[in-house]
C-alpha atoms as a PDB file:
ATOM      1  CA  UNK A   1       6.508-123.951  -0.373  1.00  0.00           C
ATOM      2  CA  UNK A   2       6.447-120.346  -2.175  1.00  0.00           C
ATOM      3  CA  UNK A   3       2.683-120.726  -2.490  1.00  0.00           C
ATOM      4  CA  UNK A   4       2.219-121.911   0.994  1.00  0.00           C
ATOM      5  CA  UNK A   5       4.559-118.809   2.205  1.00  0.00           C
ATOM      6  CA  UNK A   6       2.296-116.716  -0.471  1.00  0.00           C
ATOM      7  CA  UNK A   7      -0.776-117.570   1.248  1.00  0.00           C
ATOM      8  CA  UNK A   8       0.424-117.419   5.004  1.00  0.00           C
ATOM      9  CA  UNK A   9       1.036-113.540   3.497  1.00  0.00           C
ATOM     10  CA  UNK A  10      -2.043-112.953   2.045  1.00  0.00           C
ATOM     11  CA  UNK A  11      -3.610-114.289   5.661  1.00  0.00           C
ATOM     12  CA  UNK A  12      -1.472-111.520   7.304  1.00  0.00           C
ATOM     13  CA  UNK A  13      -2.399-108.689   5.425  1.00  0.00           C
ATOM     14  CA  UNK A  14      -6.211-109.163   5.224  1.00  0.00           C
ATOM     15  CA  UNK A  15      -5.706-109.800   9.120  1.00  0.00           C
ATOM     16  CA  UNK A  16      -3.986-106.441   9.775  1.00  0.00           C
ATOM     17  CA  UNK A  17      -6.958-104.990   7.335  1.00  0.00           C
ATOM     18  CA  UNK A  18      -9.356-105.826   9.917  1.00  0.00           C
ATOM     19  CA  UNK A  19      -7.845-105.373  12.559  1.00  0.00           C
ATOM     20  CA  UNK A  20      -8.905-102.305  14.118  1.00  0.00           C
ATOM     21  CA  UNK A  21      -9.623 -99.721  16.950  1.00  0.00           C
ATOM     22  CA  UNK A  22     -11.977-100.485  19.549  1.00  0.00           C
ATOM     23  CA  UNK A  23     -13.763 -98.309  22.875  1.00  0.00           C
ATOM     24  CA  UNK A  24     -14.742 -99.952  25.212  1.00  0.00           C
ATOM     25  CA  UNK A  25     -14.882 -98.702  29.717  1.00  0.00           C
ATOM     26  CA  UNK A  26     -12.010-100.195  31.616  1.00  0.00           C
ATOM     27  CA  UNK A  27     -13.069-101.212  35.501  1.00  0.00           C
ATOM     28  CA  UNK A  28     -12.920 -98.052  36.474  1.00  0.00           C
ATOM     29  CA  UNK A  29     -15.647 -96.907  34.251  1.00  0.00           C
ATOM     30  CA  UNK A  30     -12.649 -95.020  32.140  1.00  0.00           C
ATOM     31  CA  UNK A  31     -13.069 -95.039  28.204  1.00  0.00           C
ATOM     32  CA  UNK A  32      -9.570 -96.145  26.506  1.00  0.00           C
ATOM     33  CA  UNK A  33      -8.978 -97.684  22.934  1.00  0.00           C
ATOM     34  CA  UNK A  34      -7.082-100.895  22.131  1.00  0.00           C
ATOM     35  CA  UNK A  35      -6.737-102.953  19.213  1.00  0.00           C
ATOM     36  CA  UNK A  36      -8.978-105.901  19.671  1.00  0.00           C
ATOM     37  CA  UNK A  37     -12.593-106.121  21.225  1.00  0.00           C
ATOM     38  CA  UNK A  38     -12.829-105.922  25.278  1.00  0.00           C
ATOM     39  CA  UNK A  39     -12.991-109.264  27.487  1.00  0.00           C
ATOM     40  CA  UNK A  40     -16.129-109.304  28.946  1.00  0.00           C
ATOM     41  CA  UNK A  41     -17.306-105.811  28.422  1.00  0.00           C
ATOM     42  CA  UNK A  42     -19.244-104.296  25.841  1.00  0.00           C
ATOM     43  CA  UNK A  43     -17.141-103.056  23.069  1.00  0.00           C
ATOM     44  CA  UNK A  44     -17.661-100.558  20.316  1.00  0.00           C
ATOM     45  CA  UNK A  45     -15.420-101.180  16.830  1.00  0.00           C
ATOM     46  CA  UNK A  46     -14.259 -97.280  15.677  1.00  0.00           C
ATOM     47  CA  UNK A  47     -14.556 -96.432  11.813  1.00  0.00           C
ATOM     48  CA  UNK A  48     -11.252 -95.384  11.029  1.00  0.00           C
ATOM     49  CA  UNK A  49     -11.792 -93.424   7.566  1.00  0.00           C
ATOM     50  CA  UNK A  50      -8.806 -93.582   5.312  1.00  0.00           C
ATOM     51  CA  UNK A  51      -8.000 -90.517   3.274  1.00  0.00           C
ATOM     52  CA  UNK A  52      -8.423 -91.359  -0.510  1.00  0.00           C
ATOM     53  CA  UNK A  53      -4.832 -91.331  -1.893  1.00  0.00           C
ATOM     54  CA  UNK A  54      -5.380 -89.893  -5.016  1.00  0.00           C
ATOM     55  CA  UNK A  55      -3.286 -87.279  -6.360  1.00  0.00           C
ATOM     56  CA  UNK A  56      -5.559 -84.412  -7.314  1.00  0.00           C
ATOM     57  CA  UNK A  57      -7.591 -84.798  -3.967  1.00  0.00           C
ATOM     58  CA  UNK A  58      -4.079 -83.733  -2.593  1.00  0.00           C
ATOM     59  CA  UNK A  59      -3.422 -81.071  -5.130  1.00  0.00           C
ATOM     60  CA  UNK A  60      -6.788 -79.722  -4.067  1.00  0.00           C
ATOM     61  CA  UNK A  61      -6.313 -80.204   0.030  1.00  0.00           C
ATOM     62  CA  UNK A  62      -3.315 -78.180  -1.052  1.00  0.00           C
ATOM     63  CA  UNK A  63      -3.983 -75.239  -2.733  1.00  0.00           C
ATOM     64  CA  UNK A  64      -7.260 -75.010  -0.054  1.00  0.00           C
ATOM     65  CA  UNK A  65      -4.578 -74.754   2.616  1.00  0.00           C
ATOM     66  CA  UNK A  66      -2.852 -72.443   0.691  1.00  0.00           C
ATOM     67  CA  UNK A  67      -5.744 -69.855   0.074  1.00  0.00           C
ATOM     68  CA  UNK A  68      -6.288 -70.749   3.755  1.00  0.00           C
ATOM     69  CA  UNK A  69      -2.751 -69.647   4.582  1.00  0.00           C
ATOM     70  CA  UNK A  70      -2.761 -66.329   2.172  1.00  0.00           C
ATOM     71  CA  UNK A  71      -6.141 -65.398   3.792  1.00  0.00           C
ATOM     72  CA  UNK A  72      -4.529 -65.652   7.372  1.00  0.00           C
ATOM     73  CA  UNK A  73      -1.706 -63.584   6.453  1.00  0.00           C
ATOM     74  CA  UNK A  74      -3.856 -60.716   4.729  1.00  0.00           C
ATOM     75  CA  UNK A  75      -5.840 -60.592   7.959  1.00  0.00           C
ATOM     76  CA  UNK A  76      -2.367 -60.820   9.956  1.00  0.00           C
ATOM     77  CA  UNK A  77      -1.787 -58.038   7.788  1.00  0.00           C
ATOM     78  CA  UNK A  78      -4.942 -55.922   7.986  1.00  0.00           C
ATOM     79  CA  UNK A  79      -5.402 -56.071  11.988  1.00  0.00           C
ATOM     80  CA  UNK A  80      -1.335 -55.125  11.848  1.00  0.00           C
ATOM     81  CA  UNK A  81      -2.216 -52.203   9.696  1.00  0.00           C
ATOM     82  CA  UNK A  82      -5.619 -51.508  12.461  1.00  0.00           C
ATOM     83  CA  UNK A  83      -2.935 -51.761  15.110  1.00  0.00           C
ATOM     84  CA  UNK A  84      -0.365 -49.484  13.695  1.00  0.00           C
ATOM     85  CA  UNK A  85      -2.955 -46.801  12.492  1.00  0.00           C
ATOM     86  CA  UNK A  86      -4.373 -46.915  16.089  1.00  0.00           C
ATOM     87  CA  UNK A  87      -0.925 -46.368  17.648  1.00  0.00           C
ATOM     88  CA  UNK A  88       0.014 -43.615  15.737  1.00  0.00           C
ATOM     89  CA  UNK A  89      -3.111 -41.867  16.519  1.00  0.00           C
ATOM     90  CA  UNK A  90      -2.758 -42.273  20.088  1.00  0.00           C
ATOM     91  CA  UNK A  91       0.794 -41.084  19.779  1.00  0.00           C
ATOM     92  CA  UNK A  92      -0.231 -38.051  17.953  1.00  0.00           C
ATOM     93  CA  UNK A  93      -3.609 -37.106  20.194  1.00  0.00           C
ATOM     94  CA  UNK A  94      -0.407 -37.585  23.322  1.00  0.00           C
ATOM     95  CA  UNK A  95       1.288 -35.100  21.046  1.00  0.00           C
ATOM     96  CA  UNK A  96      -1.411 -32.744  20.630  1.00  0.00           C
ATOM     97  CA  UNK A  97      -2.275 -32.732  24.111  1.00  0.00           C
ATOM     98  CA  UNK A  98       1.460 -32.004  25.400  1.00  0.00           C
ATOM     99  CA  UNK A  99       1.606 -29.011  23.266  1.00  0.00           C
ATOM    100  CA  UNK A 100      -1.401 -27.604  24.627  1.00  0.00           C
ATOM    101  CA  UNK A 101       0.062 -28.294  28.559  1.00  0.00           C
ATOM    102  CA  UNK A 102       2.858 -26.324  27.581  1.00  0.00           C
ATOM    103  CA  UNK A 103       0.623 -23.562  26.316  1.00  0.00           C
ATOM    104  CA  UNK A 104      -1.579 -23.744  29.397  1.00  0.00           C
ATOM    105  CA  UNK A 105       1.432 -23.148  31.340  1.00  0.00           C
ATOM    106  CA  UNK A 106       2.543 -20.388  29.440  1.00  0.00           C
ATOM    107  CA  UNK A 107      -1.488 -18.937  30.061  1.00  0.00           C
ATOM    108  CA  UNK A 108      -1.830 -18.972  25.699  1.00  0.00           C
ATOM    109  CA  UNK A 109      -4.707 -20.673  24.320  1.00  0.00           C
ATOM    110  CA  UNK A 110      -4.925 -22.876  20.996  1.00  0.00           C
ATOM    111  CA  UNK A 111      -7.635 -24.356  19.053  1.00  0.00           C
ATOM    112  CA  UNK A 112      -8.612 -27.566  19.481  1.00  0.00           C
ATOM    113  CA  UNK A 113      -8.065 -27.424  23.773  1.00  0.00           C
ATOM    114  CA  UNK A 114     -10.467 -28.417  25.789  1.00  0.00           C
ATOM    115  CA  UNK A 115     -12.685 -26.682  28.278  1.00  0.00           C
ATOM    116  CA  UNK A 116     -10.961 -27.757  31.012  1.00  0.00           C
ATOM    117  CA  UNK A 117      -7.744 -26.627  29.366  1.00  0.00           C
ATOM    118  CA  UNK A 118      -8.846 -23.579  28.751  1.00  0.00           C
ATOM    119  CA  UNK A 119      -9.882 -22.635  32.426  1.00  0.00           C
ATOM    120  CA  UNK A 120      -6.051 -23.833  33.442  1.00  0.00           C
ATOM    121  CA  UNK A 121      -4.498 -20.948  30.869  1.00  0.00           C
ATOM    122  CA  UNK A 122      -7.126 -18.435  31.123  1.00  0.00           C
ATOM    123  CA  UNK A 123      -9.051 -18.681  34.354  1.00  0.00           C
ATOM    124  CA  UNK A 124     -13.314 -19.182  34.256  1.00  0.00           C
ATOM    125  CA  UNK A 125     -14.619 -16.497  31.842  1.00  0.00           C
ATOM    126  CA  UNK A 126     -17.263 -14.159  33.614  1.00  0.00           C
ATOM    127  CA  UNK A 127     -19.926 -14.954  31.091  1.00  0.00           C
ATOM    128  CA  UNK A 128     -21.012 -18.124  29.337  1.00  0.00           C
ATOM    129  CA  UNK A 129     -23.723 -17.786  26.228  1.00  0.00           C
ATOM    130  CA  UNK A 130     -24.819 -21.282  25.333  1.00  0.00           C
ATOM    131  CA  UNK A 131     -26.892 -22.783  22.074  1.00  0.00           C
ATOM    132  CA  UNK A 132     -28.270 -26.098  21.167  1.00  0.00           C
ATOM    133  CA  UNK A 133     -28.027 -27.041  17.417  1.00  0.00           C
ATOM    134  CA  UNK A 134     -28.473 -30.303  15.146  1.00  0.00           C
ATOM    135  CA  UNK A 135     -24.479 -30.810  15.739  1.00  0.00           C
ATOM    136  CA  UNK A 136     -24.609 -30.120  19.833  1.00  0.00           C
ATOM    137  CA  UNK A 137     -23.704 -27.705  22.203  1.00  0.00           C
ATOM    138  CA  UNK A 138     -22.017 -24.405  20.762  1.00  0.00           C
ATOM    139  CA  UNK A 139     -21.238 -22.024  23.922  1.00  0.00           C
ATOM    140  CA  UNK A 140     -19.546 -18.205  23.804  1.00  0.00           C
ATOM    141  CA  UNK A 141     -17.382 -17.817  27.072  1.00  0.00           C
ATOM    142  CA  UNK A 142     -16.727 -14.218  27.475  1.00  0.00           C
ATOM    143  CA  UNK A 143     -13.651 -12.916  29.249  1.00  0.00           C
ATOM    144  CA  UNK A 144     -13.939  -9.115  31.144  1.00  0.00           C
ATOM    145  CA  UNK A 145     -10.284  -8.161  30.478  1.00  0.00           C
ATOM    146  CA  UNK A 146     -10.490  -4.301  31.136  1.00  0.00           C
ATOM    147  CA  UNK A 147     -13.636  -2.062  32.465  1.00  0.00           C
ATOM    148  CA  UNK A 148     -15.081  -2.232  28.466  1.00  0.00           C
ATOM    149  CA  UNK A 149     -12.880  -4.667  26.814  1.00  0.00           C
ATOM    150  CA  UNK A 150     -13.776  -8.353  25.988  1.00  0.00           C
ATOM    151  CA  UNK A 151     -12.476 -11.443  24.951  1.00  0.00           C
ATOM    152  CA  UNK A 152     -14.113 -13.989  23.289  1.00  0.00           C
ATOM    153  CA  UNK A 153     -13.353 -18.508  23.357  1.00  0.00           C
ATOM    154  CA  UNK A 154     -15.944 -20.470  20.965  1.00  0.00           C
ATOM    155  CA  UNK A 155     -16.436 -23.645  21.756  1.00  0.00           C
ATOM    156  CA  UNK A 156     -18.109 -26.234  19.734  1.00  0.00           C
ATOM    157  CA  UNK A 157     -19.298 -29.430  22.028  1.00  0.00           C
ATOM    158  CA  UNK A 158     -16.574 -28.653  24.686  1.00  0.00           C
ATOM    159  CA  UNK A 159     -13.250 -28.576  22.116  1.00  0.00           C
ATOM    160  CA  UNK A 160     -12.105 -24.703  21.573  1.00  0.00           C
ATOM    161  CA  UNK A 161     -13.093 -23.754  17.918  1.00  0.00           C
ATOM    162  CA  UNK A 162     -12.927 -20.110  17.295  1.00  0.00           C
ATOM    163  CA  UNK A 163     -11.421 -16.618  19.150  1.00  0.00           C
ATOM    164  CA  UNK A 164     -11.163 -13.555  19.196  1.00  0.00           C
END
């Protein structure tokens, strides 16, 4: 009886070893998966690969997904460290450019305004001397303050470098 009972096992578990996943188009024309060949219809068996169960494969899989995970969080970390040194440069040019409205409205001039800025606090200068050179446009805007007296904005590709 414990042999027959043995056997009847056995029968079982090589069954349930071949058993297995097959595709096959329902009436509809649909694809869908069941667990024993279609009636009537061509069916396809799937190869189900089994992942090999030994232990260093998994040590291995592991520390892969590790690296995988460290890598992910040092490029987390970079673009956070892009994003952050972006930010604060935006917040500083915003800076920059609010101190040099409030110096517009006060008609004062700083370096590093723009042309455009410059017009707003000082008005269009009654002389412009430009010059081309390897590192762009350098232009001389000449303000008639008095009957003989002059003022002088440098500009160096439209962003106020020098004065006097």
């Amino acid at each position: 009886m414990l042999k027959g009972m043995a056997i009847i096992g056995l029968m079982i578990i090589v069954n349930t070893a071949q058993a297995g996943v097959y595709k096959c188009r329902n009436a509809e024309g649909r694809l869908q998966y069941q667990s024993m060949p279609c009636e009537g219809r061509e069916s396809e068996k799937v190869r189900i690969d089994r992942a090999p169960s030994d232990p260093g494969n998994v040590e291995v899989r592991q520390n892969q997904a590790e690296r995988g995970f460290a890598e992910r969080r040092r490029q987390r970390e970079a673009e956070q460290e892009r994003l952050n040194a972006k930010s604060k440069a935006i917040i500083g040019e915003r800076d920059r450019q609010r101190r040099f409205d409030d110096l517009v409205r006060q008609d004062r001039i700083a370096i590093g305004m723009t042309e455009d800025q410059a017009i707003k606090a000082w008005g269009r200068p009654c002389d412009i001397n430009r010059s081309l050179n390897s590192s762009g446009t350098r232009e001389q805007w000449v303000y008639c303050v008095g009957e003989y007296e002059r003022k002088y904005l440098y500009f160096d590709n439209g962003i106020l470098s020098g004065m006097n």
